[in-house]
Structures are given as structure tokens and as C-alpha cells.
C-alpha atoms as a PDB file:
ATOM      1  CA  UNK A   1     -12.116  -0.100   5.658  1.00  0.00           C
ATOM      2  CA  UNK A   2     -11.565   2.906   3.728  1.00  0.00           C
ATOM      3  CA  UNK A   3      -7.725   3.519   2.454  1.00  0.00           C
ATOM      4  CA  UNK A   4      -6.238   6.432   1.086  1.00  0.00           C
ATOM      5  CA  UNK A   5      -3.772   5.797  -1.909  1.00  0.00           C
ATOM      6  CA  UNK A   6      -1.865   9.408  -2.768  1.00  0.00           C
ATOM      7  CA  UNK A   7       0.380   8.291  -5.913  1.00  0.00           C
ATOM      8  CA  UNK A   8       0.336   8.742  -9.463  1.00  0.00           C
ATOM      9  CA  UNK A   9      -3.546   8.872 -10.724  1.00  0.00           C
ATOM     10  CA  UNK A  10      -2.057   6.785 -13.793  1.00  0.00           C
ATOM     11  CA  UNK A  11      -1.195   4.046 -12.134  1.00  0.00           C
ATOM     12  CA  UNK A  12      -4.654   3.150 -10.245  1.00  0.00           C
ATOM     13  CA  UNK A  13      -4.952   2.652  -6.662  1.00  0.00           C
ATOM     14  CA  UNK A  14       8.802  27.131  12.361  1.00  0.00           C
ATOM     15  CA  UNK A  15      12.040  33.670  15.047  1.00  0.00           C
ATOM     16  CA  UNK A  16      13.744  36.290  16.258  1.00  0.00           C
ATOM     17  CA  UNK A  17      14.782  38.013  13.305  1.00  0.00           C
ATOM     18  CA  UNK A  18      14.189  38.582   9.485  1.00  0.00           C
ATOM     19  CA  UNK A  19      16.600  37.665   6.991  1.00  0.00           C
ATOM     20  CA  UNK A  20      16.665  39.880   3.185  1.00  0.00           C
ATOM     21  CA  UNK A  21      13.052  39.401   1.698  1.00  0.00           C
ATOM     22  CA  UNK A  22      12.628  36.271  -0.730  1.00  0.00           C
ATOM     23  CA  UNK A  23      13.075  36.903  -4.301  1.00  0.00           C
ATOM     24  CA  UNK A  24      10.730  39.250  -5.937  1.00  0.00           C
ATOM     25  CA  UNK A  25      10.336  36.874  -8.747  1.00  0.00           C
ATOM     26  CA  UNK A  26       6.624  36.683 -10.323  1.00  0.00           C
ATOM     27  CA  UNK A  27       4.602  33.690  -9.240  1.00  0.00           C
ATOM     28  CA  UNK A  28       5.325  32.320 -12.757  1.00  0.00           C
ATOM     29  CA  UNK A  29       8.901  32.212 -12.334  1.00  0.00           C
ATOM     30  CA  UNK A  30       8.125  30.601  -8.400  1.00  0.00           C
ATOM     31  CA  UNK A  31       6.187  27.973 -10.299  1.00  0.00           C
ATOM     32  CA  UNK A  32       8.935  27.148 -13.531  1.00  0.00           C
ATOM     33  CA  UNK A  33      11.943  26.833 -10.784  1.00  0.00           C
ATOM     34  CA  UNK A  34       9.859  24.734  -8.689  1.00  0.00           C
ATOM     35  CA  UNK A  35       8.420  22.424 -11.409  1.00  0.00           C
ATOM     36  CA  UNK A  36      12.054  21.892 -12.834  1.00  0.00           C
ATOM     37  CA  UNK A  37      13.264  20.941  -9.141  1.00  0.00           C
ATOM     38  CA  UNK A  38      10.473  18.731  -8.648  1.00  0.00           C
ATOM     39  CA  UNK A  39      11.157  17.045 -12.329  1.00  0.00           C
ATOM     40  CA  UNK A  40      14.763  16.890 -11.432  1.00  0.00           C
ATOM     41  CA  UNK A  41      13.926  15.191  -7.719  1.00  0.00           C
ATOM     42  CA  UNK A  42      11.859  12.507  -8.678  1.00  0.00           C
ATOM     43  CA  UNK A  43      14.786  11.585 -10.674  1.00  0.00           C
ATOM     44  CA  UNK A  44      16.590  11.535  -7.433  1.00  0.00           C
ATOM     45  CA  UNK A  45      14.217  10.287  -5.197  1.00  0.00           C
ATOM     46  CA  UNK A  46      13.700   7.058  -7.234  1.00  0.00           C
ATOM     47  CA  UNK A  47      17.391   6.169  -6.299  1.00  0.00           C
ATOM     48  CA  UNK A  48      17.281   6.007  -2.395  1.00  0.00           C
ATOM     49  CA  UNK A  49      15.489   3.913  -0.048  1.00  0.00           C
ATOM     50  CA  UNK A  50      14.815   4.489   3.410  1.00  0.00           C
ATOM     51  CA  UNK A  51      13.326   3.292   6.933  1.00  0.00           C
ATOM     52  CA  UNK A  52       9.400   4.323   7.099  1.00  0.00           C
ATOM     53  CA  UNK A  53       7.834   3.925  10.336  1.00  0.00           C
ATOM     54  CA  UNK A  54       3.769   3.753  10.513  1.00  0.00           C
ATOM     55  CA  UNK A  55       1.696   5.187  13.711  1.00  0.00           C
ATOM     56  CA  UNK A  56      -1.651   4.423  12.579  1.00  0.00           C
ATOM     57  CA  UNK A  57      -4.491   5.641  15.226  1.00  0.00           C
ATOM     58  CA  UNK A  58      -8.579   5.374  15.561  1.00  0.00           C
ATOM     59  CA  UNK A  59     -10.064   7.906  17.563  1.00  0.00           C
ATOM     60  CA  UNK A  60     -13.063   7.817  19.835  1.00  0.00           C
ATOM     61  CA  UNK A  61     -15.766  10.710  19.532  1.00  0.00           C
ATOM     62  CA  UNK A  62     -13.816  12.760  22.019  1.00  0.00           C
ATOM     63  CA  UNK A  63     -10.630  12.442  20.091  1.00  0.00           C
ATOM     64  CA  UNK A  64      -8.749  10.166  22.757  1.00  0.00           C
ATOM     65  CA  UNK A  65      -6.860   6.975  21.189  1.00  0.00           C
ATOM     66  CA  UNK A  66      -9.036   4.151  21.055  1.00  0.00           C
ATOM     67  CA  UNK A  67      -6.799   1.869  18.982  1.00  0.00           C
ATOM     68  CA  UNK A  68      -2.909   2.640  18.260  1.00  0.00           C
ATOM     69  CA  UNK A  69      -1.079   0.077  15.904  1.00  0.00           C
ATOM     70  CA  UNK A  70       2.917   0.615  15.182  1.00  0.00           C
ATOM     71  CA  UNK A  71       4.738  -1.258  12.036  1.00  0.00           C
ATOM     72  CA  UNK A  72       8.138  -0.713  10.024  1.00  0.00           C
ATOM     73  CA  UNK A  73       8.796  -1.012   6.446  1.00  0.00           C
ATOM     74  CA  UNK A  74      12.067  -0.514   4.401  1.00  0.00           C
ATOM     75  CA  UNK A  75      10.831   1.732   1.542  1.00  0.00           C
ATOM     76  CA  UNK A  76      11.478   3.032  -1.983  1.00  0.00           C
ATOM     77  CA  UNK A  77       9.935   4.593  -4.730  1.00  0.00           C
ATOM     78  CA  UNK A  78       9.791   3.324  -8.283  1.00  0.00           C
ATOM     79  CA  UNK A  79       9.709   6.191 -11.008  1.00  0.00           C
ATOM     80  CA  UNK A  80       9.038   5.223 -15.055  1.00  0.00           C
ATOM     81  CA  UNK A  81       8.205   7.715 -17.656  1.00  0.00           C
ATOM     82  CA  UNK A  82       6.610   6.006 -20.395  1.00  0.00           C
ATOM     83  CA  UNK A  83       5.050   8.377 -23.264  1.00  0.00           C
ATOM     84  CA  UNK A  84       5.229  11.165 -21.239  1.00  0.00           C
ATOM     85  CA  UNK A  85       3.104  10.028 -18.576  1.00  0.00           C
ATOM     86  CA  UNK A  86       4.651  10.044 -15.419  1.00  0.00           C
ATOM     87  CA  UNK A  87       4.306   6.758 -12.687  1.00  0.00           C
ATOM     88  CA  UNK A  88       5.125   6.269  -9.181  1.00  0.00           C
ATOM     89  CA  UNK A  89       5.046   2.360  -7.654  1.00  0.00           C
ATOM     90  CA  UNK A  90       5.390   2.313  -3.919  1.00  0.00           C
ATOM     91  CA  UNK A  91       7.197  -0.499  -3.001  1.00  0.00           C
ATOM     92  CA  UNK A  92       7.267  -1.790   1.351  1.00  0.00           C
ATOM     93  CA  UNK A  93       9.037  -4.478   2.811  1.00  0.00           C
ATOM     94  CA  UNK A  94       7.550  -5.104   6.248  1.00  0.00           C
ATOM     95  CA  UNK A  95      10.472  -4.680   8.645  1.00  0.00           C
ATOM     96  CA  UNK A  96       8.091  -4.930  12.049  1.00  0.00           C
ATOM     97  CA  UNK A  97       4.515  -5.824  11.422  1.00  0.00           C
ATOM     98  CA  UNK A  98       1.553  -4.509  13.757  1.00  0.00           C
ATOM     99  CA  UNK A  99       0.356  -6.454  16.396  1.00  0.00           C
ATOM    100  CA  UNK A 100      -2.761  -8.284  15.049  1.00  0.00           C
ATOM    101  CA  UNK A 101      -5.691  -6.208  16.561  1.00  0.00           C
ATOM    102  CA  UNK A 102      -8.260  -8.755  18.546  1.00  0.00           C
ATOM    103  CA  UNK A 103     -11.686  -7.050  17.693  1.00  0.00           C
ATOM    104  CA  UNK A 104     -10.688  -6.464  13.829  1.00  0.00           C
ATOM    105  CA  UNK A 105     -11.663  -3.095  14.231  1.00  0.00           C
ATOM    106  CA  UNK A 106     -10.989  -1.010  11.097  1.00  0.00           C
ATOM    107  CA  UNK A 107      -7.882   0.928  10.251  1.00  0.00           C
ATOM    108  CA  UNK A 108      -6.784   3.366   7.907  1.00  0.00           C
ATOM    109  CA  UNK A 109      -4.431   3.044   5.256  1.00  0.00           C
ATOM    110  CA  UNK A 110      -2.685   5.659   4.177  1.00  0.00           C
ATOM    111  CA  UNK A 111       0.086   5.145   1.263  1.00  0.00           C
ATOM    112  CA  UNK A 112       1.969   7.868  -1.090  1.00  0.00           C
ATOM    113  CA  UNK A 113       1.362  11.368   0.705  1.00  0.00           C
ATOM    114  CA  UNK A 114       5.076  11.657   0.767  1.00  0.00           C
ATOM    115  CA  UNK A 115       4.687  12.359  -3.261  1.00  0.00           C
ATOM    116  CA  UNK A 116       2.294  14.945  -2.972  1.00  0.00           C
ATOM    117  CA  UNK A 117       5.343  17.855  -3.923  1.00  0.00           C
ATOM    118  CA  UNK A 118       4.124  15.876  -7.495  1.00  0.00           C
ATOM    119  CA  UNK A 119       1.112  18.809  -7.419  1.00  0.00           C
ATOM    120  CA  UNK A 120       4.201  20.881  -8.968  1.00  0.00           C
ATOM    121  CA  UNK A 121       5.169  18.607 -11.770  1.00  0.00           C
ATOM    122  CA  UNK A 122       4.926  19.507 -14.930  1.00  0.00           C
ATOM    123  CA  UNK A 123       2.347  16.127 -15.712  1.00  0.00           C
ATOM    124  CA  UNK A 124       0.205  17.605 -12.490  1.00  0.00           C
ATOM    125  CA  UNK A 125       0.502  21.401 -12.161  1.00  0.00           C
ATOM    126  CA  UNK A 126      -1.630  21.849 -15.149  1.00  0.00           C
ATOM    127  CA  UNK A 127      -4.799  20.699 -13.129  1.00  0.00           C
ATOM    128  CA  UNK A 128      -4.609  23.312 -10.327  1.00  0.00           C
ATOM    129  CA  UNK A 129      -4.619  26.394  -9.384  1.00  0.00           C
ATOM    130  CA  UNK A 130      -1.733  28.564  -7.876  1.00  0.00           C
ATOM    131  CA  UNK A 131      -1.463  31.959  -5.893  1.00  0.00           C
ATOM    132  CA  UNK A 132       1.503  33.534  -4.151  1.00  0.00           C
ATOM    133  CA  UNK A 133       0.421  34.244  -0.134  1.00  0.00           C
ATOM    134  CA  UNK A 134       2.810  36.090   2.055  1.00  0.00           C
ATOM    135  CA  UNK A 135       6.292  34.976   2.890  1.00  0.00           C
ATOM    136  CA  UNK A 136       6.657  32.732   5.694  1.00  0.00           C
ATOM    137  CA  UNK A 137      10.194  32.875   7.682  1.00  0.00           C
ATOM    138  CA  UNK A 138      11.821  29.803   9.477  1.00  0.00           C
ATOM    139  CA  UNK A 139      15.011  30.006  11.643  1.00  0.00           C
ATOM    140  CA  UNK A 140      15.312  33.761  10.452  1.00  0.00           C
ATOM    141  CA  UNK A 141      15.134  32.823   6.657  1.00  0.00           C
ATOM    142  CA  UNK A 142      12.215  34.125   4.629  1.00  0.00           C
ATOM    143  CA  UNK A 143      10.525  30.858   1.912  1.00  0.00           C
ATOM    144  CA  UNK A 144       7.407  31.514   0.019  1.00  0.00           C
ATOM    145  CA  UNK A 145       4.818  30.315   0.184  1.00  0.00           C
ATOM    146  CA  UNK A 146       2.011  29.568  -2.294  1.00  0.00           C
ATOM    147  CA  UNK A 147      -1.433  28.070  -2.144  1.00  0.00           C
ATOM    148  CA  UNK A 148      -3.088  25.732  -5.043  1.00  0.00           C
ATOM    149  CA  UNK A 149      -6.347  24.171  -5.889  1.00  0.00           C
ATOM    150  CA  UNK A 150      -7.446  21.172  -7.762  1.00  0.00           C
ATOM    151  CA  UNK A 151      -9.155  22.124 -10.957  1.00  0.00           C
ATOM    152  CA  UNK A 152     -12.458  19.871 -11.492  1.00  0.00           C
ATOM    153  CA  UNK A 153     -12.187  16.902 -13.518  1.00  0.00           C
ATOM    154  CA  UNK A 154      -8.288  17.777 -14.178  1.00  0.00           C
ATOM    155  CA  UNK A 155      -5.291  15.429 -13.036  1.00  0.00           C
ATOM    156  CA  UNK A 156      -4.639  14.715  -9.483  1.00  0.00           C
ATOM    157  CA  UNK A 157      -1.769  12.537  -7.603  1.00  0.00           C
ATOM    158  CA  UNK A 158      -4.051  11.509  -5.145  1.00  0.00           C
ATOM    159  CA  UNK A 159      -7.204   8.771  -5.001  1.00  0.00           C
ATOM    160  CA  UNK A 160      -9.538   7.709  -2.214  1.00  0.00           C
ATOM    161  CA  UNK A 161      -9.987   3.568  -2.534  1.00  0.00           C
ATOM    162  CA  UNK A 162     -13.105   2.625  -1.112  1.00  0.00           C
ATOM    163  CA  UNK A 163     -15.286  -0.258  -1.772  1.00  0.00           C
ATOM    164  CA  UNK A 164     -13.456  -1.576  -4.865  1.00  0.00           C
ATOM    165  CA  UNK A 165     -13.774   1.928  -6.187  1.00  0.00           C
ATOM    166  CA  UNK A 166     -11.524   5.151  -6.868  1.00  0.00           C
ATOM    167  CA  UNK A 167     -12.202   8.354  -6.673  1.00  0.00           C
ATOM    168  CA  UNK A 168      -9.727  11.584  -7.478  1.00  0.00           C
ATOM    169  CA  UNK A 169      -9.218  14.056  -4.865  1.00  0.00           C
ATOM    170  CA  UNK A 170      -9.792  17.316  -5.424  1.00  0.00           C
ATOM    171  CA  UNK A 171      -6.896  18.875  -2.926  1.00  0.00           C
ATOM    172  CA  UNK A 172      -6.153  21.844  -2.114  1.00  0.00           C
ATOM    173  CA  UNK A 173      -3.933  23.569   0.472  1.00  0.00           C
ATOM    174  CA  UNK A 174      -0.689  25.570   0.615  1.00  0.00           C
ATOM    175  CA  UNK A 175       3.285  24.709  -0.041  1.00  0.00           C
ATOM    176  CA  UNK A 176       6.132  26.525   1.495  1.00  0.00           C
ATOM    177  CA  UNK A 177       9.008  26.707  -0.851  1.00  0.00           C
ATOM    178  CA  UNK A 178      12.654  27.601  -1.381  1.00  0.00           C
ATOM    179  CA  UNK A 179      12.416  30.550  -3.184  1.00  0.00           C
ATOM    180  CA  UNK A 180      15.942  30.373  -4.655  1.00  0.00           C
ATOM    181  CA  UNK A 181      16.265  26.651  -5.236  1.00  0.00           C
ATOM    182  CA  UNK A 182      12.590  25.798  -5.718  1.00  0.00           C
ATOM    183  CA  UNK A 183      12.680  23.026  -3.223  1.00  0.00           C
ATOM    184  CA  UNK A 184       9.142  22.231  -1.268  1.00  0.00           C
ATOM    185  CA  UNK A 185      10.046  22.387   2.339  1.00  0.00           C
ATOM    186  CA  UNK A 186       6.147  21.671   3.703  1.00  0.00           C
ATOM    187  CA  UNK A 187       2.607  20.544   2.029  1.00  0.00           C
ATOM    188  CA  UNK A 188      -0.222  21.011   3.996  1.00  0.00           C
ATOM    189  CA  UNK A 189      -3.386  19.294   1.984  1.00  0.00           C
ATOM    190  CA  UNK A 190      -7.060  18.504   2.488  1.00  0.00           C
ATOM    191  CA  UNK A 191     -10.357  18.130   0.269  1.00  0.00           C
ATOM    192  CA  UNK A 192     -12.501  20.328   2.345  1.00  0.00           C
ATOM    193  CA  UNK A 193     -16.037  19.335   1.776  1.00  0.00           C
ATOM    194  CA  UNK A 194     -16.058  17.804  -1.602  1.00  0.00           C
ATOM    195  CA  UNK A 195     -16.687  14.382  -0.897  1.00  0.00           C
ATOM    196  CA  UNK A 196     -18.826  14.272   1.791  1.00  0.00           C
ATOM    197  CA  UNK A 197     -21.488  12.304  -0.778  1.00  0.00           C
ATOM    198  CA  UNK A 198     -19.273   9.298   0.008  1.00  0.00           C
ATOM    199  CA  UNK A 199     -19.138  10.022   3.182  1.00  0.00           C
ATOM    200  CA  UNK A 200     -15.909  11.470   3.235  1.00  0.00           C
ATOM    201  CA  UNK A 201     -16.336  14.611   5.871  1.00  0.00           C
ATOM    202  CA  UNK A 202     -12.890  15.585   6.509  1.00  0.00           C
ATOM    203  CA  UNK A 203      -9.291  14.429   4.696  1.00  0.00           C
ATOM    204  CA  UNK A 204      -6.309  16.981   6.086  1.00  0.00           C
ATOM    205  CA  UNK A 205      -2.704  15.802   5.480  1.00  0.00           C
ATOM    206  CA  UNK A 206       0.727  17.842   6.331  1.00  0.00           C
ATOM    207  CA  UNK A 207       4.359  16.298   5.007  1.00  0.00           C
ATOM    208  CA  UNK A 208       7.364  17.875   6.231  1.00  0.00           C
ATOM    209  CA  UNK A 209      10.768  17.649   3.982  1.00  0.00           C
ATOM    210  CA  UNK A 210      14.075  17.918   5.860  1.00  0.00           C
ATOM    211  CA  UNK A 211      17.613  18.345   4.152  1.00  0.00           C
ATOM    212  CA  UNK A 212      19.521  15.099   3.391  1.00  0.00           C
ATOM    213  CA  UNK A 213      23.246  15.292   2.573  1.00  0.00           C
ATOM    214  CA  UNK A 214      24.519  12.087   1.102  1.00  0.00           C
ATOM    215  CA  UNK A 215      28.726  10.980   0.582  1.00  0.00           C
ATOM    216  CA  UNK A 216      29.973  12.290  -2.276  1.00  0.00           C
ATOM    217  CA  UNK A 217      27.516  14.891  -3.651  1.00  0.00           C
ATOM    218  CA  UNK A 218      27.881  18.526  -3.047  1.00  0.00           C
ATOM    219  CA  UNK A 219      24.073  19.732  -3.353  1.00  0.00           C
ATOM    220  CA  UNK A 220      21.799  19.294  -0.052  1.00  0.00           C
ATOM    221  CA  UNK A 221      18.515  17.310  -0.884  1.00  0.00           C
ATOM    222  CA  UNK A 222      15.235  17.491   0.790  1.00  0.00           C
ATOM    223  CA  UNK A 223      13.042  14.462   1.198  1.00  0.00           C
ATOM    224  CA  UNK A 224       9.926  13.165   2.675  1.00  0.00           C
ATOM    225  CA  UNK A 225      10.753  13.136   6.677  1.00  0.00           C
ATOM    226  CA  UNK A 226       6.932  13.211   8.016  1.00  0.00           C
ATOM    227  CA  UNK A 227       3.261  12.773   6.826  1.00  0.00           C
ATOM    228  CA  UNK A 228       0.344  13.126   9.165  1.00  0.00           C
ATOM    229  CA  UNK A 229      -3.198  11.801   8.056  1.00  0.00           C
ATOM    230  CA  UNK A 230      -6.282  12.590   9.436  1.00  0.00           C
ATOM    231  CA  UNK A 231      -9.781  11.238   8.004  1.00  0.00           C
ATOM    232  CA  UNK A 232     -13.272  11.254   9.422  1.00  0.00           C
ATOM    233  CA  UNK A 233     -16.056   9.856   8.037  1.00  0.00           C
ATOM    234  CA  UNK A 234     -19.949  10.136  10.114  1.00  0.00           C
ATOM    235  CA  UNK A 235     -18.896   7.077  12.240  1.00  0.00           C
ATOM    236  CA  UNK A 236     -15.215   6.972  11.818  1.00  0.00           C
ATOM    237  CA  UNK A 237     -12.096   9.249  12.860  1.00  0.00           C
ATOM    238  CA  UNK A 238      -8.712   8.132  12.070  1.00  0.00           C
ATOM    239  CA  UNK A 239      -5.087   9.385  12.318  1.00  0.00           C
ATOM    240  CA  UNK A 240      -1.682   8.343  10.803  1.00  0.00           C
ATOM    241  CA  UNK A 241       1.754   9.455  11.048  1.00  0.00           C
ATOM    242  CA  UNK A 242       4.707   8.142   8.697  1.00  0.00           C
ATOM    243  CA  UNK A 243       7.986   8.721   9.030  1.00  0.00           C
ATOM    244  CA  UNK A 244      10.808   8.798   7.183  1.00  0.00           C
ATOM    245  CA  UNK A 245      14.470   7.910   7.916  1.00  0.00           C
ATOM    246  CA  UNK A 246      17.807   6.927   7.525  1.00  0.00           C
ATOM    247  CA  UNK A 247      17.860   7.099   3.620  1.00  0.00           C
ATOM    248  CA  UNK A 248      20.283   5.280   1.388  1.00  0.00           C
ATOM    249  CA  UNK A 249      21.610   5.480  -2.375  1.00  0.00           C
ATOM    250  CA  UNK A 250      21.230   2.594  -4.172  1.00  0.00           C
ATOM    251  CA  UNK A 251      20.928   2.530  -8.180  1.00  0.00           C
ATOM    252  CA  UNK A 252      18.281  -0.294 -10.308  1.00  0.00           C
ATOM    253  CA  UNK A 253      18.511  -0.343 -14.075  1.00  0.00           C
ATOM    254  CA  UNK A 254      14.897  -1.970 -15.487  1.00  0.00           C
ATOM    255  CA  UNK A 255      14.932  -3.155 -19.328  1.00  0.00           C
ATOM    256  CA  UNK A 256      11.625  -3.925 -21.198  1.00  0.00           C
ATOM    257  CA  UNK A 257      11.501  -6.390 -24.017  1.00  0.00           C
ATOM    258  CA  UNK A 258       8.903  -7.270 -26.273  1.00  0.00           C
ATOM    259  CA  UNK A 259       8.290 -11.296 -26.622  1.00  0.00           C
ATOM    260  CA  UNK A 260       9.271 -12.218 -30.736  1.00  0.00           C
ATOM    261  CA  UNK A 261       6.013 -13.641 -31.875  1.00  0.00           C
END
């Protein structure tokens, strides 16, 4: 079974018009709003919880559904920011578990993609590289859009777990972005051919964010609402879908205390 952990590497493991053009801010200045609304989010994110339902599919040679399993979790994301070094800790609660599959036939696991919009964090952003691609307009609004790549041997948010072992990925991919608030609308990710020596041939991921509006606080929020997976190894071809719903507020206060020897 291979499984695909995206979270914090220190842990383990679309127009019938055109609006005014985006902001002609410099890349640079894309990047430092973005960054800061990413820093501030996590902050944010960490205090909700929400319904995530998993579609997890295996595909036959011809790309037909040989195997479809279906589960529910109530989810939430544990931030901590000790030293500096940022952590994630995904936390599920199985709601509806998947039907027990009678010929034990492999599936993949697919946890954390919803974090990837952690490329832009400060901790991250160092370890790839950015460029500014042309403007891409939804519902008659204009967002920018910028592509990165993952700089060789630098930080990434995202591992491959296979066989007791972990291995970065080296993503790369584009982001569509708010150009005046900084907030990451859609990731689209993959690892092209850079793993195939472990028989990784093809890893291609895309998580939408939709606007959340909560009682009682003015700004408009985007979150996670929908991460597709596909892998393929020689042998294998796998899909998975997660999505995201009916998030929640709630609040958790941790305290750490060393034992008096």
C-alpha cells in the first residue's frame, strides 16, 4: 500500500466579461501579501472543524473504476509553533467507515493536501521557486496566478510514506490567488517525473478553496472545500477525492509543562 501524507515535513509522516486588470503589484509584493494571509489563516484554520468526506478509487488499465470505497470523518487541524518551526497534526474521527473490501485489494491513502496553500508560508516559501503567469478571470473577476517549484533538497509540506520510509516531494504546479487579499483560491500540484526510481510515475493533486462566512465576523474566509488525488505507479492507478464541509468554530487552549525532577 503506498500512502501519501501532505503535512508539515517536521512532523514525520472557472466568462463573459473582464473586470479592471489585477493589481500591477511586482511578484514580490504578490508573494509578501500572500505569505502574511497564509501566516494569518493557519491561525484561523486551526480553530474550526468540519465534515470531510473520502471517495477513494482504484482504477483498471483502461481507467474504469475497479474498486470505489466511501467513508466520513469529522475533521480538524492542530497548529503549534514551537521555535519557529511550524507543525500541522491532522486529527479524524471516523463518522462512516468504508465497507471492508473482500479481496484486500490495496488502496490509497491520501491525508493533508488540503494544507498545501502552506507552499506560501513563510517556514516553506523559502524552498521554491515562484513566477507570475498571466491573469486568470473567474465569474468576470481577474486573480493571479503564479506558478512555483520545489527547490532540491529544500523544505517541502508534503511526503510520500512507503514501505516504512519517507520521502519529500519535490512539487511543483501553479496557485491562483486573490490579488488584493492574498487569499489562495486553487492549487493544482504534481511531482512530474522525479520519483519514478521508487516507482512513483505520476502524483497530480488539485484543492479548491471556497469562501466561508461564519456568525459574528465581518471578513469572508476561504478554506479547503475539495482535493482530488491521482497516483500511478507501473502496476497501480489510484484516485481520491476529499471533501470538505459544513465547518464550525470551536476554540482549544493546550498548556505544556515540564515534570519537576
Amino acid at each position: 500500500m503506498k500512502t501519501i501524507v501532505a503535512k508539515t515535513w517536521v512532523v514525520i509522516g472557472c466568462l463573459a466579461f473582464l473586470a479592471a486588470p489585477a493589481s500591477a503589484d511586482s511578484l514580490d509584493d504578490l508573494l509578501a501579501r500572500t505569505s502574511k494571509q497564509v501566516t494569518e489563516f493557519l491561525d484561523q484554520f486551526s480553530q474550526v472543524k468540519c465534515s470531510e468526506h473520502v471517495e477513494q478509487e482504484k482504477l483498471n488499465k483502461d481507467g474504469k473504476i475497479e474498486v470505489k470505497q466511501e467513508s466520513t470523518y469529522d475533521y480538524l487541524v492542530i497548529l503549534t509553533n514551537a521555535g519557529g518551526e511550524v507543525t500541522l497534526d491532522e486529527s479524524r474521527l471516523e463518522v462512516k467507515p468504508a465497507k471492508a473490501e473482500k479481496k484486500n485489494r490495496a488502496m490509497l491513502i491520501s491525508n493533508g493536501f488540503a494544507t498545501l496553500f502552506l507552499i506560501f508560508h513563510p517556514y516553506y516559501s523559502g524552498g521554491f521557486q515562484f513566477a507570475q503567469l498571466e491573469d486568470e478571470v473567474i465569474d468576470g473577476r481577474r486573480f493571479s496566478k503564479v506558478s512555483f517549484r520545489h527547490i532540491h533538497g529544500s523544505r517541502t509540506p508534503a511526503a510520500l510514506s512507503l514501505r516504512g520510509k519517507e520521502y519529500p516531494l519535490e512539487l511543483s504546479g501553479t496557485a491562483v490567488i486573490d490579488p488584493v487579499t492574498g487569499a489562495i483560491t486553487r492549487i493544482e500540484a504534481g511531482i512530474g517525473d522525479t520519483m519514478d526510481d521508487v516507482g512513483l510515475n505520476l502524483l497530480r493533486s488539485e484543492i479548491q478553496y471556497a469562501p466561508v462566512t461564519f456568525k459574528g465576523v465581518k471578513e469572508t474566509l476561504w478554506f479547503p472545500a475539495e482535493a482530488r488525488v491521482e497516483v500511478e505507479t507501473p502496476r497501480q492507478h489510484w484516485r481520491n477525492v476529499h471533501r470538505f464541509t459544513d465547518y464550525k468554530q470551536f476554540s482549544v487552549s493546550t498548556e505544556e509543562q515540564v515534570a519537576k525532577q
